[in-house]
N, C-alpha and C. Protein backbone atom coordinates (compact mmCIF):
# COMPACT_ATOMS: atom_id res chain seq x y z
N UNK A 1 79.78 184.14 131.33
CA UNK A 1 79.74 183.71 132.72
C UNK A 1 80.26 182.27 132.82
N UNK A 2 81.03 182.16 134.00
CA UNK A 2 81.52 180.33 134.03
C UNK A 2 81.02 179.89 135.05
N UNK A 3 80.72 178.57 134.64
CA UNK A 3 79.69 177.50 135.44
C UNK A 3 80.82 177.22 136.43
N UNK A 4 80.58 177.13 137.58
CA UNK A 4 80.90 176.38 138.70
C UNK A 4 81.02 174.81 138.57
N UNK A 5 82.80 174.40 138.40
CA UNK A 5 82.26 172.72 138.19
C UNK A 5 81.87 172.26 139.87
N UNK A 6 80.98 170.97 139.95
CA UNK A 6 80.64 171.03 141.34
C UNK A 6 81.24 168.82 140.87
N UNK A 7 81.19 168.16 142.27
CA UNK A 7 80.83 167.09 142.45
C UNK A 7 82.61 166.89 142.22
N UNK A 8 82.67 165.41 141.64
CA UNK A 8 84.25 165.06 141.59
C UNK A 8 84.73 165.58 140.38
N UNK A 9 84.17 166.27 139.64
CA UNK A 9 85.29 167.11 138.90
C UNK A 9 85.99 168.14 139.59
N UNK A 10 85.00 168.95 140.42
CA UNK A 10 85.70 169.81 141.48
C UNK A 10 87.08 169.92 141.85
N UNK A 11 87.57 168.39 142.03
CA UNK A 11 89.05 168.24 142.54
C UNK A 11 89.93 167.88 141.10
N UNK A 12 89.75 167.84 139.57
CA UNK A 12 90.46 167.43 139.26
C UNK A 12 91.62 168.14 138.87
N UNK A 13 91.69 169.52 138.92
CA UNK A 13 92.88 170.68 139.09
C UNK A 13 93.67 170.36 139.88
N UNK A 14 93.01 170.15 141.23
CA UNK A 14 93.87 170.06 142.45
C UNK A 14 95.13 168.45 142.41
N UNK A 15 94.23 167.76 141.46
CA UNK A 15 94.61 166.28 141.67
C UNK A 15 95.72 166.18 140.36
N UNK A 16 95.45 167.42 139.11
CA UNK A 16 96.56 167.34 138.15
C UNK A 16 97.70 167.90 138.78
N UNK A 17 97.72 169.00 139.76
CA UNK A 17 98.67 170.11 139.85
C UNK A 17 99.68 168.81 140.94
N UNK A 18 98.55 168.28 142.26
CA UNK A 18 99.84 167.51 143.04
C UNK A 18 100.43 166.55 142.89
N UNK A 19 99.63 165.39 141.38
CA UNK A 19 100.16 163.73 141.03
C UNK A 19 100.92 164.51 139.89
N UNK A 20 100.64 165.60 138.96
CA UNK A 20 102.04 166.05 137.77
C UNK A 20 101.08 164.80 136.50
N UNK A 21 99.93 164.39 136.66
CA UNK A 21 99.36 163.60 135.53
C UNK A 21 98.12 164.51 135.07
N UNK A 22 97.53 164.58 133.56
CA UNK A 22 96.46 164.81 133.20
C UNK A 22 95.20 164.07 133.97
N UNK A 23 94.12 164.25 133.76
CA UNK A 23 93.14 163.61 133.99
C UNK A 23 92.82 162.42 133.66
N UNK A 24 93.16 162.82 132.06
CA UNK A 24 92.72 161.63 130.91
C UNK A 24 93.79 160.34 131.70
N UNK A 25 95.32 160.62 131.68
CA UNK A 25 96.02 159.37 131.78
C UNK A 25 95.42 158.59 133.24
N UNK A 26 94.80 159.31 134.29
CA UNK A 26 94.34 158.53 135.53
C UNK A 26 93.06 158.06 135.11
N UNK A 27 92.51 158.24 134.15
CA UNK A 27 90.84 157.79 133.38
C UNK A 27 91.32 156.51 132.84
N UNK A 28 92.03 156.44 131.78
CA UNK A 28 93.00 155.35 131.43
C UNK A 28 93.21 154.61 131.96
N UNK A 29 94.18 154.64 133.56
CA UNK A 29 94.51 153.82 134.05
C UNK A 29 93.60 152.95 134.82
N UNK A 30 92.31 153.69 135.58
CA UNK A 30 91.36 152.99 136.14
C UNK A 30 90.74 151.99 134.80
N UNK A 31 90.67 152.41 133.47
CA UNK A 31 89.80 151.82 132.57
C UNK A 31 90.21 150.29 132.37
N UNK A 32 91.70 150.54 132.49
CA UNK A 32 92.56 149.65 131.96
C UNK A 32 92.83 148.48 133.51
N UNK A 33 92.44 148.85 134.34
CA UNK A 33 92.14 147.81 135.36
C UNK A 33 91.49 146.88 135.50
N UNK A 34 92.38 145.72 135.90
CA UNK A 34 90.93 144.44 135.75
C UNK A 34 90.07 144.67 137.11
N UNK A 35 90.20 145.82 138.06
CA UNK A 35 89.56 145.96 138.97
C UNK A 35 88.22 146.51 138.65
N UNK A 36 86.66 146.14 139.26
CA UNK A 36 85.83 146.61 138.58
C UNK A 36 84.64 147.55 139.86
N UNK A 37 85.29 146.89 140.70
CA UNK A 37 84.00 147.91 142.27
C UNK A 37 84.95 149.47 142.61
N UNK A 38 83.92 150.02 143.12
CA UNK A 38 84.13 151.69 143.32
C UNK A 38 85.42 150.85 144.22
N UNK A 39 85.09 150.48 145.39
CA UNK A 39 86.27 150.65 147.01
C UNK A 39 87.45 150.19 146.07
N UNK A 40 87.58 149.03 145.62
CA UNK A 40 88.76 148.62 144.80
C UNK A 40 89.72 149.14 143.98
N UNK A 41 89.04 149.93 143.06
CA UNK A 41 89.77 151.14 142.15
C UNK A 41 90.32 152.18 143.53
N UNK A 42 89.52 152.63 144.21
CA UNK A 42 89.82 153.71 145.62
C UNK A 42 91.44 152.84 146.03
N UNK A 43 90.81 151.85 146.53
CA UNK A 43 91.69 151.17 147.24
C UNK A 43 93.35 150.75 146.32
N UNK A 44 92.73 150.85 144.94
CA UNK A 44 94.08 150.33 144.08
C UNK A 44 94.91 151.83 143.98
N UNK A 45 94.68 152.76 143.48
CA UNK A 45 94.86 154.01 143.75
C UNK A 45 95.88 154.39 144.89
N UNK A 46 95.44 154.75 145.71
CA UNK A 46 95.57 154.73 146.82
C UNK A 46 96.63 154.27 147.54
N UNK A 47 97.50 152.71 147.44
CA UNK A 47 98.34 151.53 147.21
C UNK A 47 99.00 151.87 146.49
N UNK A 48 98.90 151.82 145.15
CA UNK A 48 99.84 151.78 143.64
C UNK A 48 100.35 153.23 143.65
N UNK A 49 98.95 153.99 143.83
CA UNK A 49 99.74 155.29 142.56
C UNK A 49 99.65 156.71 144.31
N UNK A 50 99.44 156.17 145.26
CA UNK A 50 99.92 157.61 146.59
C UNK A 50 99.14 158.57 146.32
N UNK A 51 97.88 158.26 145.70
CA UNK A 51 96.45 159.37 146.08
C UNK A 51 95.92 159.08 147.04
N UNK A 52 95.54 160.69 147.81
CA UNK A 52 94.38 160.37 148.78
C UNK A 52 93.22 159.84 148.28
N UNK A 53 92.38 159.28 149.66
CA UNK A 53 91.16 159.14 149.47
C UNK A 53 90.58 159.42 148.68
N UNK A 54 90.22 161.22 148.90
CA UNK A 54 89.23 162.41 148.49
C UNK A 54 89.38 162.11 146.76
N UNK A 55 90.89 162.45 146.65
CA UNK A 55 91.03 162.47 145.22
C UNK A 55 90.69 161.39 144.62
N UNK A 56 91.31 159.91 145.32
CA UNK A 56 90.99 158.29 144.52
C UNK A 56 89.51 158.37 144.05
N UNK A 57 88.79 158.50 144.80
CA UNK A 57 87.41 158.63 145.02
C UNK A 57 86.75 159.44 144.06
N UNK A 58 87.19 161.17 143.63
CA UNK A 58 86.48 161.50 142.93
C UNK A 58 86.63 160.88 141.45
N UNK A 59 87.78 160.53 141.33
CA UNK A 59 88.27 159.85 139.85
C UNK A 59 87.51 158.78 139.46
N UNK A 60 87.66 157.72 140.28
CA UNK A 60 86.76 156.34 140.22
C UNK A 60 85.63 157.12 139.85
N UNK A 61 84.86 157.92 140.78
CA UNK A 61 83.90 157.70 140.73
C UNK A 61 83.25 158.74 139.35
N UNK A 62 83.95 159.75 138.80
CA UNK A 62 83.51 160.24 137.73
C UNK A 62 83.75 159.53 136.47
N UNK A 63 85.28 158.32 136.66
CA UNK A 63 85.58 157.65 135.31
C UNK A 63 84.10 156.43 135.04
N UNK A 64 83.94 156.18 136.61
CA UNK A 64 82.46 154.86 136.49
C UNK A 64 81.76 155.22 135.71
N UNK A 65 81.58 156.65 136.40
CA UNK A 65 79.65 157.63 136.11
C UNK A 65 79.72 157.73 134.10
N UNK A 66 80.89 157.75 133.88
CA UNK A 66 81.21 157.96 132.48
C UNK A 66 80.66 156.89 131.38
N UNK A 67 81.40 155.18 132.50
CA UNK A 67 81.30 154.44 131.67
C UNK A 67 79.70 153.63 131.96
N UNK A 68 78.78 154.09 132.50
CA UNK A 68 77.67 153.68 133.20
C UNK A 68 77.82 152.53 134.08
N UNK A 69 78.46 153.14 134.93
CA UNK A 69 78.44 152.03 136.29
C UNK A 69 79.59 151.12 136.17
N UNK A 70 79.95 150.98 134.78
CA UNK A 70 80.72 150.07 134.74
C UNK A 70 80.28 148.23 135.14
């Protein structure tokens, strides 16, 4: 039986298939930012690399949850 992913992994299919990047390299790139607040990474995203919201958002916010808060 397969688990239902729920929360911001949810979108990260959707977010490989329309940016053409893995997951890992947008994990990377937030890591590798001297930016360090949720809106900021959203907001750098967003600016730099032509993700929506929805998507900026779930990334930040699952790469944070990863690194504890960051």
């Amino acid at each position: 039986m397969t688990d239902t992913v729920k929360g911001p992994a949810s979108y990260f299919p959707s977010i490989e298939k329309k940016y053409g990047r893995p997951i890992a390299e947008w994990k990377d790139l937030i890591r590798s930012s001297p930016l360090t607040k949720h809106m900021e990474l959203v907001n750098w995203l967003k600016a730099e690399h032509g993700l929506g919201h929805g998507h900026a958002n779930a990334l930040v916010a699952h790469t944070l949850a990863e690194a504890g808060g960051k």
